[in-house]
N, C-alpha and C. Protein backbone atom coordinates (compact mmCIF):
# COMPACT_ATOMS: atom_id res chain seq x y z
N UNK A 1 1.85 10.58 41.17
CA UNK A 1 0.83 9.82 40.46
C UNK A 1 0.67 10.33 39.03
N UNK A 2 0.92 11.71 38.77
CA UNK A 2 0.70 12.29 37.65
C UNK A 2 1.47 12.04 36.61
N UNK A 3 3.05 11.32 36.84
CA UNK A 3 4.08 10.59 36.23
C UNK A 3 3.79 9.24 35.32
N UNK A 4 2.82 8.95 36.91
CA UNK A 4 2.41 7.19 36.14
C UNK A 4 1.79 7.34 35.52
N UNK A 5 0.67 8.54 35.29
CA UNK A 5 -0.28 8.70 33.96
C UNK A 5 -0.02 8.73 33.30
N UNK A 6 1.08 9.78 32.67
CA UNK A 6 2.03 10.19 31.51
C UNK A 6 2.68 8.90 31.01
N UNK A 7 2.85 7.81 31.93
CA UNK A 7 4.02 6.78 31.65
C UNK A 7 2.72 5.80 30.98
N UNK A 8 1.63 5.88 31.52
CA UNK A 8 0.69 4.84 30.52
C UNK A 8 0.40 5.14 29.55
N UNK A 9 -0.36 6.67 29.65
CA UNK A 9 -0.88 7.25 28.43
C UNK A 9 0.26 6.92 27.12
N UNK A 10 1.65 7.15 27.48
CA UNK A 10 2.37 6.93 26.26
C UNK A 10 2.46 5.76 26.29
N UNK A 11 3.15 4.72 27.13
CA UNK A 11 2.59 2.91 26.79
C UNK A 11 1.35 3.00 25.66
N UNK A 12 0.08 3.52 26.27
CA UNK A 12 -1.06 3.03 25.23
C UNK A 12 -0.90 3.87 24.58
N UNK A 13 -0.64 4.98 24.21
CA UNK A 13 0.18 5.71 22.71
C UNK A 13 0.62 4.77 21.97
N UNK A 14 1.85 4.08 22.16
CA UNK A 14 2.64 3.04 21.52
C UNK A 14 1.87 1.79 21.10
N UNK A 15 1.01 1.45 21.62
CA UNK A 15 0.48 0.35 21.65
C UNK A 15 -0.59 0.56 20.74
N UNK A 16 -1.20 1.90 20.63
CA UNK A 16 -2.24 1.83 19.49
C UNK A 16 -1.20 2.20 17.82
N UNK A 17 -0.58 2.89 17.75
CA UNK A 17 0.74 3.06 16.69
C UNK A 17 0.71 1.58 16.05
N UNK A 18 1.37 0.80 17.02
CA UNK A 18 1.64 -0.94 16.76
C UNK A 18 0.36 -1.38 16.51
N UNK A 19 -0.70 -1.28 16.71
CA UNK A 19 -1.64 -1.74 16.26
C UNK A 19 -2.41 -1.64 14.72
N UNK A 20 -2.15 -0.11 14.63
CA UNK A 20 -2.55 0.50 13.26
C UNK A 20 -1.36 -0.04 12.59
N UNK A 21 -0.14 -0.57 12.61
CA UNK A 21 0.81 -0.51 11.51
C UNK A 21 0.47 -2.65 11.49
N UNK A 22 0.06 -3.23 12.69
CA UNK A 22 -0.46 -4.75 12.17
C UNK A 22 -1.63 -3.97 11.42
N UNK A 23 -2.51 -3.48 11.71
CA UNK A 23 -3.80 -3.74 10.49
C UNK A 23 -3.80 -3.13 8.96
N UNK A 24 -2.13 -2.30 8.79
CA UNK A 24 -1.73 -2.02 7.64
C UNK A 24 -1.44 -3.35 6.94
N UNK A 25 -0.35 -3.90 7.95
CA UNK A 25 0.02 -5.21 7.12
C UNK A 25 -1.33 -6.49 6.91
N UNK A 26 -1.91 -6.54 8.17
CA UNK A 26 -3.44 -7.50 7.64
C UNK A 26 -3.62 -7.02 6.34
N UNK A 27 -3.87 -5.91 6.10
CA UNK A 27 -4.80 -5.47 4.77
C UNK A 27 -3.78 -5.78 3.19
N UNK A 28 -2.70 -5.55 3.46
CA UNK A 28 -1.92 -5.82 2.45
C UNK A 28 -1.34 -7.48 2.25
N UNK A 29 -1.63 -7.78 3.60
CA UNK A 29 -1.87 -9.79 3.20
C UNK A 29 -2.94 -9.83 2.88
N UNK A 30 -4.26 -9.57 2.91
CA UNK A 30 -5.48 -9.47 2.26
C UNK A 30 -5.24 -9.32 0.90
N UNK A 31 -5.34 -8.05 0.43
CA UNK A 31 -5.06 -7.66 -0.70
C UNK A 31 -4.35 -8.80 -1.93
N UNK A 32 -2.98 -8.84 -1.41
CA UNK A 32 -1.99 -10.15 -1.78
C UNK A 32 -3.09 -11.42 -1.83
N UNK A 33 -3.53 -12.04 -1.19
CA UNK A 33 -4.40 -12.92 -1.47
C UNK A 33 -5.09 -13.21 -2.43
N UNK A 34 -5.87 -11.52 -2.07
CA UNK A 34 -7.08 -11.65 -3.71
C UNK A 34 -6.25 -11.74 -4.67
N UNK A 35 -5.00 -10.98 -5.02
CA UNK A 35 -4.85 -11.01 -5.87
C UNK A 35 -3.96 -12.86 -6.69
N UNK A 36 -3.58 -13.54 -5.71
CA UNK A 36 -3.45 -14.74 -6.00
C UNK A 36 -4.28 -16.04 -6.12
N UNK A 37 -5.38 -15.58 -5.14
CA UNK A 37 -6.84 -16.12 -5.36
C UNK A 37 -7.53 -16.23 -7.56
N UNK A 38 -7.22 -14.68 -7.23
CA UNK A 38 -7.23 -14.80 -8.78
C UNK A 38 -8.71 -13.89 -8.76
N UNK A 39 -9.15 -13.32 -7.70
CA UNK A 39 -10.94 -12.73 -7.12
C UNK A 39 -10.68 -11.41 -8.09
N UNK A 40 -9.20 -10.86 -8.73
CA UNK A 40 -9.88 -9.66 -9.42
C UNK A 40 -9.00 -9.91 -10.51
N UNK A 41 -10.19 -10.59 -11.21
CA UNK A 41 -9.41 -10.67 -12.84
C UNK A 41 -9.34 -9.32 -13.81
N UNK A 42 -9.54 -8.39 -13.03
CA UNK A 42 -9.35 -6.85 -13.68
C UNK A 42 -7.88 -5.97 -13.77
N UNK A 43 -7.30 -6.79 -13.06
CA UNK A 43 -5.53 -6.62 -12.48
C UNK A 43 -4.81 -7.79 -13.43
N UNK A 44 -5.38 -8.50 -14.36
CA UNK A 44 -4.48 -9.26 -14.69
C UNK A 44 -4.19 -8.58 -16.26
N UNK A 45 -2.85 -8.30 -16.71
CA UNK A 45 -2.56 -8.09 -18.07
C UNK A 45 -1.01 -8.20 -17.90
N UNK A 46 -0.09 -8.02 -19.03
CA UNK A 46 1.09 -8.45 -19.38
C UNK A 46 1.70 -7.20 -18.67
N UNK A 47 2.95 -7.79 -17.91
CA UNK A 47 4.07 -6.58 -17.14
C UNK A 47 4.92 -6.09 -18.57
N UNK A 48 5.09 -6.76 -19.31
CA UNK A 48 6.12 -6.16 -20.58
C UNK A 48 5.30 -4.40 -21.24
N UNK A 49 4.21 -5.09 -20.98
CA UNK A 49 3.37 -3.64 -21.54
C UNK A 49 3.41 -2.09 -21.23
N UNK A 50 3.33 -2.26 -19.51
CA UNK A 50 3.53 -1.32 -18.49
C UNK A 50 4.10 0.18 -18.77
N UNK A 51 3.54 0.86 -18.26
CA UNK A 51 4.31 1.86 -18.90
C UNK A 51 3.83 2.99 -17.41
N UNK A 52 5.71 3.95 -17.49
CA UNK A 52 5.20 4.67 -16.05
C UNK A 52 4.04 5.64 -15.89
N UNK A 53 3.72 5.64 -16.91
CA UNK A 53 1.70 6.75 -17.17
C UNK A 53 1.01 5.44 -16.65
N UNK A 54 1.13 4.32 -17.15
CA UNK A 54 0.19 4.24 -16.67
C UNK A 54 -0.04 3.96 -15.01
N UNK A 55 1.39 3.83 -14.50
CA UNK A 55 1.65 3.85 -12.76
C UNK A 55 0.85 5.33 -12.18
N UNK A 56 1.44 6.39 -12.98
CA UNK A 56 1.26 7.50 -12.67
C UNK A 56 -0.28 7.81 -12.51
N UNK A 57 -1.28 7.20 -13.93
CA UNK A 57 -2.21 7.58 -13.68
C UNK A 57 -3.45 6.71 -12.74
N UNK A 58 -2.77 5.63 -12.05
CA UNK A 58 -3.51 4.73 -11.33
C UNK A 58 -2.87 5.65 -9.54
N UNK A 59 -1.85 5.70 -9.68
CA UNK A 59 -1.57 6.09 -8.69
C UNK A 59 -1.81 7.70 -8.20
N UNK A 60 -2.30 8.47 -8.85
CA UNK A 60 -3.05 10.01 -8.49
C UNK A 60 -4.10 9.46 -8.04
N UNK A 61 -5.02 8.45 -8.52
CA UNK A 61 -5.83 8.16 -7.74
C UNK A 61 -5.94 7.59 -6.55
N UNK A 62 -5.10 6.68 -6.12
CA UNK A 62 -4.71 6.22 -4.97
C UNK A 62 -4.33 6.83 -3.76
N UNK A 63 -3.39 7.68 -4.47
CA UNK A 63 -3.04 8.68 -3.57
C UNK A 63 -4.35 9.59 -3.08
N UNK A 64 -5.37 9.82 -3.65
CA UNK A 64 -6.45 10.46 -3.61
C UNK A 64 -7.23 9.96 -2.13
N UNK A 65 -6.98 9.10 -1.96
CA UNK A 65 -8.06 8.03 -0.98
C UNK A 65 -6.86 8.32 0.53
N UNK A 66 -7.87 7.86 1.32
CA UNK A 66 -7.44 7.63 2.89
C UNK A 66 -6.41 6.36 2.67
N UNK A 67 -5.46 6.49 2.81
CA UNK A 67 -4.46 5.69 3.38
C UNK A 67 -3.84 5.39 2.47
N UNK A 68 -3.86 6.16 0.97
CA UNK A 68 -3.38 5.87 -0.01
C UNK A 68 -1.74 6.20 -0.29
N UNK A 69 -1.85 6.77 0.14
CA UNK A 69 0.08 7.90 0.11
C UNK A 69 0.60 6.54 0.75
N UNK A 70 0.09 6.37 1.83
CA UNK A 70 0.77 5.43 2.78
C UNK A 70 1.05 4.24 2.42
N UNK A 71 0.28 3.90 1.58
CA UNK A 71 0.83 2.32 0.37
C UNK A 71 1.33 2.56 -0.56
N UNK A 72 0.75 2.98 -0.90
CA UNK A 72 2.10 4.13 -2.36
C UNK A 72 3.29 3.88 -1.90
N UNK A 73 4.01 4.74 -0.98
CA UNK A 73 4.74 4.88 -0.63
C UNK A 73 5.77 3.61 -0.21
N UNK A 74 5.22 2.40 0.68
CA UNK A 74 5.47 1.24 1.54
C UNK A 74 5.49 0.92 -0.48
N UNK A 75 5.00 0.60 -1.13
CA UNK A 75 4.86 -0.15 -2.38
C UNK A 75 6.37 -0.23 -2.88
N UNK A 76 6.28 1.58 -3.43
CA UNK A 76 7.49 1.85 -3.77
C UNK A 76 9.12 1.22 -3.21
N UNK A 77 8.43 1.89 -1.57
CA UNK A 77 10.28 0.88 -0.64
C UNK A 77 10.02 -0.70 -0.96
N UNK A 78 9.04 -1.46 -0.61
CA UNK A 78 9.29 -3.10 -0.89
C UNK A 78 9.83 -2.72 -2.56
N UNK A 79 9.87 -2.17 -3.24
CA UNK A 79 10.69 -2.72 -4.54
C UNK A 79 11.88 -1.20 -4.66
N UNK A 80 12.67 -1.15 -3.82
CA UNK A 80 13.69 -0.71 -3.60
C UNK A 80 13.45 0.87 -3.91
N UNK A 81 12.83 1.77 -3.97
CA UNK A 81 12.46 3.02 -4.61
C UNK A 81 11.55 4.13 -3.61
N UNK A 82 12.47 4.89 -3.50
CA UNK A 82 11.89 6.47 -2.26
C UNK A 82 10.80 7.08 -3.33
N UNK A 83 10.84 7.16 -4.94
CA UNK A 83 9.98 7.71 -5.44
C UNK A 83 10.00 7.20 -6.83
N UNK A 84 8.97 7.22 -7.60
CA UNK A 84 8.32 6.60 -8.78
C UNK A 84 9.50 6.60 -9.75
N UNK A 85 10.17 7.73 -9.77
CA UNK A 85 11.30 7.88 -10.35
C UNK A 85 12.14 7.12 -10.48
N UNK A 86 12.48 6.57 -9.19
CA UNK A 86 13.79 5.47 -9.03
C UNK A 86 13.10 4.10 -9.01
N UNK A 87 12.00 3.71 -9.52
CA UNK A 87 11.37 2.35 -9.83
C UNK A 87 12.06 1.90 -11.23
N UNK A 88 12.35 0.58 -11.14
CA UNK A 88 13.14 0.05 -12.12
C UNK A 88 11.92 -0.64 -12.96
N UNK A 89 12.34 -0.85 -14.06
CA UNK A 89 11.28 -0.73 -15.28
C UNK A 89 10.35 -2.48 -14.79
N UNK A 90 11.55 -2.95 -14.94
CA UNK A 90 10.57 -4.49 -14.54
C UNK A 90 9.80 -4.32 -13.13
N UNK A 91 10.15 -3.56 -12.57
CA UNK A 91 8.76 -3.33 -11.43
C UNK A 91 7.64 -2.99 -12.15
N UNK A 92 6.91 -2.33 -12.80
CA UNK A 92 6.17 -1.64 -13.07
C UNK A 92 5.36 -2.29 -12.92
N UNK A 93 5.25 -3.33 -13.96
CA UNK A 93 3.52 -4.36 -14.00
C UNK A 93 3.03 -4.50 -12.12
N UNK A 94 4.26 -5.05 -11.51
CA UNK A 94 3.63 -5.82 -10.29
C UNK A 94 3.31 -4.05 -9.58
N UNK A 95 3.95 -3.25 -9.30
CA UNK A 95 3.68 -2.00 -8.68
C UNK A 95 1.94 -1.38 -9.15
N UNK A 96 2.20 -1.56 -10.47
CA UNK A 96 0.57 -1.34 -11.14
C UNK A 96 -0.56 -1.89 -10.56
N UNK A 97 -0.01 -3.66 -10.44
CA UNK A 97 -1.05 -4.61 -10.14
C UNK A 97 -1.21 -4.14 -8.27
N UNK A 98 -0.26 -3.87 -7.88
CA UNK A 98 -0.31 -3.63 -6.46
C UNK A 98 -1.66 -2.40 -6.33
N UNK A 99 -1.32 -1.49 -7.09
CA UNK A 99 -1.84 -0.11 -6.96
C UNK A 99 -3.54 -0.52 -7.54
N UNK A 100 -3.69 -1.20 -8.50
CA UNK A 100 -5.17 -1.32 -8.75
C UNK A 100 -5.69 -2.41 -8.10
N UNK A 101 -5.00 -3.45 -7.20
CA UNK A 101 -5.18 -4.10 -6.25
C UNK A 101 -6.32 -3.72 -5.13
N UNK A 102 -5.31 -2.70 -4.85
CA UNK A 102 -5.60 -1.46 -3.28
C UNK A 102 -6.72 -0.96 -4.06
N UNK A 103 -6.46 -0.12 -5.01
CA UNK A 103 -7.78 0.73 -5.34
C UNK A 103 -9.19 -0.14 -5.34
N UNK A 104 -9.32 -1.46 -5.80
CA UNK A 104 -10.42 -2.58 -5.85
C UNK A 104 -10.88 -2.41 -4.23
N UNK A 105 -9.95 -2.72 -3.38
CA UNK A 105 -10.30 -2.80 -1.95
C UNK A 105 -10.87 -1.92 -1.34
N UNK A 106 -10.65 -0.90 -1.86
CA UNK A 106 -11.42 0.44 -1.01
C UNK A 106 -12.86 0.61 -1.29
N UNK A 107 -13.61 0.78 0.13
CA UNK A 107 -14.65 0.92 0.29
C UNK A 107 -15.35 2.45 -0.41
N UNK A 108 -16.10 2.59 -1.40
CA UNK A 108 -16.85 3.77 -1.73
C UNK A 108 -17.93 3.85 -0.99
């Protein structure tokens, strides 16, 4: 009997994992929304401008917050890049807009 415990407990292990990684993605279709909604006109300025300070300095803060590394990070791979470094220049604006996106969303 002590087998079949072990064999659920990890089932519902797995099952809460899969759950937290849908309510990652809910939040980042959220996010995406507002920001096509147009709800945070504080994210809107020209991508030609961009510059990696200013990624850098939106993103220390991000990283600062609960769950922030963890979009950071997911940000970076959707536009092909393990680290800020290897982000290609025309990413920047949308990576920016991503990053002060998230930061708007978080609850203080």
């Amino acid at each position: 009997m002590s087998e079949h415990v072990a064999t659920e407990a990890l089932a519902i292990s797995q099952i809460v994992g899969e759950l937290d990684r849908m309510q990652l993605s809910i939040d980042e279709i959220r996010r995406k929304l507002n920001v096509i909604d147009g709800k945070d006109p504080a994210i809107k300025f020209d991508d030609g401008d961009t510059k990696i300070e200013d990624i850098k300095a939106v993103a220390t803060e991000v990283l600062k917050a609960d769950g922030g590394r963890e979009y950071f990070l997911q940000l970076l791979r959707d536009h092909g890049a393990k680290k800020l470094s290897e982000l290609k220049q025309c990413d920047y604006g949308v990576v920016l807009r991503g990053l002060k996106s998230w930061q708007n969303d978080i609850p203080f």
